[in-house]
Protein backbone atom coordinates (compact mmCIF):
# COMPACT_ATOMS: atom_id res chain seq x y z
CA UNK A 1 0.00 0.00 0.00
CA UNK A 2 0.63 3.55 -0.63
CA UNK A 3 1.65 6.03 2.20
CA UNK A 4 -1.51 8.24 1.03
CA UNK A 5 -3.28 4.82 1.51
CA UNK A 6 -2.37 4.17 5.34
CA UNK A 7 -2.39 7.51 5.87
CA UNK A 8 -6.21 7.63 5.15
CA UNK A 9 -6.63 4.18 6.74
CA UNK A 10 -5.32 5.79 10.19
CA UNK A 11 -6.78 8.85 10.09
CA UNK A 12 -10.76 6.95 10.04
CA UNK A 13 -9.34 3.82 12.54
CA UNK A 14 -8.15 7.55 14.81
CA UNK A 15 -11.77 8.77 14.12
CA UNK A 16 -13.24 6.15 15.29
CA UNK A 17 -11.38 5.09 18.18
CA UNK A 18 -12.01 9.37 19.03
CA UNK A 19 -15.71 9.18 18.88
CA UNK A 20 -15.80 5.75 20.53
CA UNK A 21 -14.14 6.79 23.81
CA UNK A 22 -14.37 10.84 23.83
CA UNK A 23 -17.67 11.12 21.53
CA UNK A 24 -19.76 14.24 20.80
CA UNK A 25 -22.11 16.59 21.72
CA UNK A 26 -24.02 17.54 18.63
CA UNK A 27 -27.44 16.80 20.30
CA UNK A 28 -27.02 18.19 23.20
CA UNK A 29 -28.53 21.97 22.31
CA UNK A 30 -31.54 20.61 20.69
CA UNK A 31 -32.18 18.03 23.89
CA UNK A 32 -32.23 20.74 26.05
CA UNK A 33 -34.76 22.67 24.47
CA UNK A 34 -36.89 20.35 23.04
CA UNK A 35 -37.02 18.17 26.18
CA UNK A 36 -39.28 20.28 28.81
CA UNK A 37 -41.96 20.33 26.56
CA UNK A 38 -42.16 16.38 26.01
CA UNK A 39 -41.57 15.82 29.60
CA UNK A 40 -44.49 18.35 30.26
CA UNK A 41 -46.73 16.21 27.87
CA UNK A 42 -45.65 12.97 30.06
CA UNK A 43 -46.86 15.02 33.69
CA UNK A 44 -43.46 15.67 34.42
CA UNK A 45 -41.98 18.21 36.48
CA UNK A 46 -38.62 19.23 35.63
CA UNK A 47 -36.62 19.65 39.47
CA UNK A 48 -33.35 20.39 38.10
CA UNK A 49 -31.07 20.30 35.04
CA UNK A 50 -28.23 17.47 36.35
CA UNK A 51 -25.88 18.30 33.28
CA UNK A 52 -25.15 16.11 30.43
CA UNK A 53 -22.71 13.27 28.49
CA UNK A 54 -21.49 13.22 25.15
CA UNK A 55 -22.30 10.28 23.32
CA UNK A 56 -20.96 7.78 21.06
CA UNK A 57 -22.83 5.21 18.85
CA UNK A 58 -25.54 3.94 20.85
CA UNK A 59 -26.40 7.18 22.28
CA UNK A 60 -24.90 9.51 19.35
CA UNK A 61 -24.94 13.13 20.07
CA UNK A 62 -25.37 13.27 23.71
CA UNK A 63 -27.33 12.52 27.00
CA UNK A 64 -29.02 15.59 28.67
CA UNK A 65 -29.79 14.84 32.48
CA UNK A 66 -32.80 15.89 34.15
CA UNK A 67 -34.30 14.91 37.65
CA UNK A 68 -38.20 14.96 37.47
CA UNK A 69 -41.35 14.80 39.68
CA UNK A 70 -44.38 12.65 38.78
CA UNK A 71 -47.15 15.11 38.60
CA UNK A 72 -50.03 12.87 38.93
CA UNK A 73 -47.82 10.95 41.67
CA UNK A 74 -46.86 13.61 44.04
CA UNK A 75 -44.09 11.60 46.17
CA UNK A 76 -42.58 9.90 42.77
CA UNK A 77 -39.61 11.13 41.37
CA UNK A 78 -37.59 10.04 38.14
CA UNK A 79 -33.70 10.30 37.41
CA UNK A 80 -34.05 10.80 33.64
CA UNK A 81 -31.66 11.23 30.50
CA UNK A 82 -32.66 11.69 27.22
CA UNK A 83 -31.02 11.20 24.02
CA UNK A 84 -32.19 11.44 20.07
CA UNK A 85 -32.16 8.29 18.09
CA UNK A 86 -33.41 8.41 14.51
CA UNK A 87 -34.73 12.18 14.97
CA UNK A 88 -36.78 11.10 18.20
CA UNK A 89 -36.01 11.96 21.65
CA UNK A 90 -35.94 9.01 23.51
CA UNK A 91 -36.25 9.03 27.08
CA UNK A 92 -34.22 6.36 29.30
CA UNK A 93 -35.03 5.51 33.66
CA UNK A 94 -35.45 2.94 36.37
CA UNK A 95 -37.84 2.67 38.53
CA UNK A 96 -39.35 5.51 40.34
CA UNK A 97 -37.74 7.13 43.57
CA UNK A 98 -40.72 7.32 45.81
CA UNK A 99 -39.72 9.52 48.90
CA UNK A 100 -41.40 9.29 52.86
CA UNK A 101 -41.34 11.63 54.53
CA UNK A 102 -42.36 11.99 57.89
CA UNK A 103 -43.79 15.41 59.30
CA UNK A 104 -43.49 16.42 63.13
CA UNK A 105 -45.61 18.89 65.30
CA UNK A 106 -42.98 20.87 67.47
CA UNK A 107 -46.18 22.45 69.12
């Protein structure tokens, strides 16, 4: 082979090793607007913005962060991320944190 010829053939094998372990955040910007309004549609509360993680190939793009409250479920809380897959956002959490809490009369 040619020197052009490995040249080219390290240059994609350093791409993709890049985007494999660092990745990008392309998706990010569009995640974080588009995502309130979905998770309003769901009877989500948005608590706080927990930050985000670029992506590589199964979650290209991004993940945005976001810890919710269950609006129809008022002690239920969700640690969410979202992502975009095939132009969709996709949304991506275990099971519910249901919080207890106990209230005391200092009277």
């Amino acid at each position: 082979m040619s020197k052009f010829t490995d040249c080219i053939i390290g240059c994609l094998i350093g791409g993709l090793l890049t985007y494999g372990v660092v990745g990008t955040s392309g998706n990010v910007e569009y995640i974080k607007a588009a995502a309130p309004s979905e998770m309003q549609g769901r009877g989500w509360e948005i608590l706080r913005y927990e930050g985000y993680q670029f992506g590589s190939f199964s979650r290209h793009g991004g993940k945005v962060w976001y810890h919710v409250k269950d609006l129809n479920h008022s002690n239920t809380y969700y640690r969410v991320s979202v992502s975009m897959w095939g132009g969709e956002l996709q949304f991506y959490y275990d099971e519910p944190e249901s919080l207890s809490r106990l209230n005391f009369d200092n009277g």
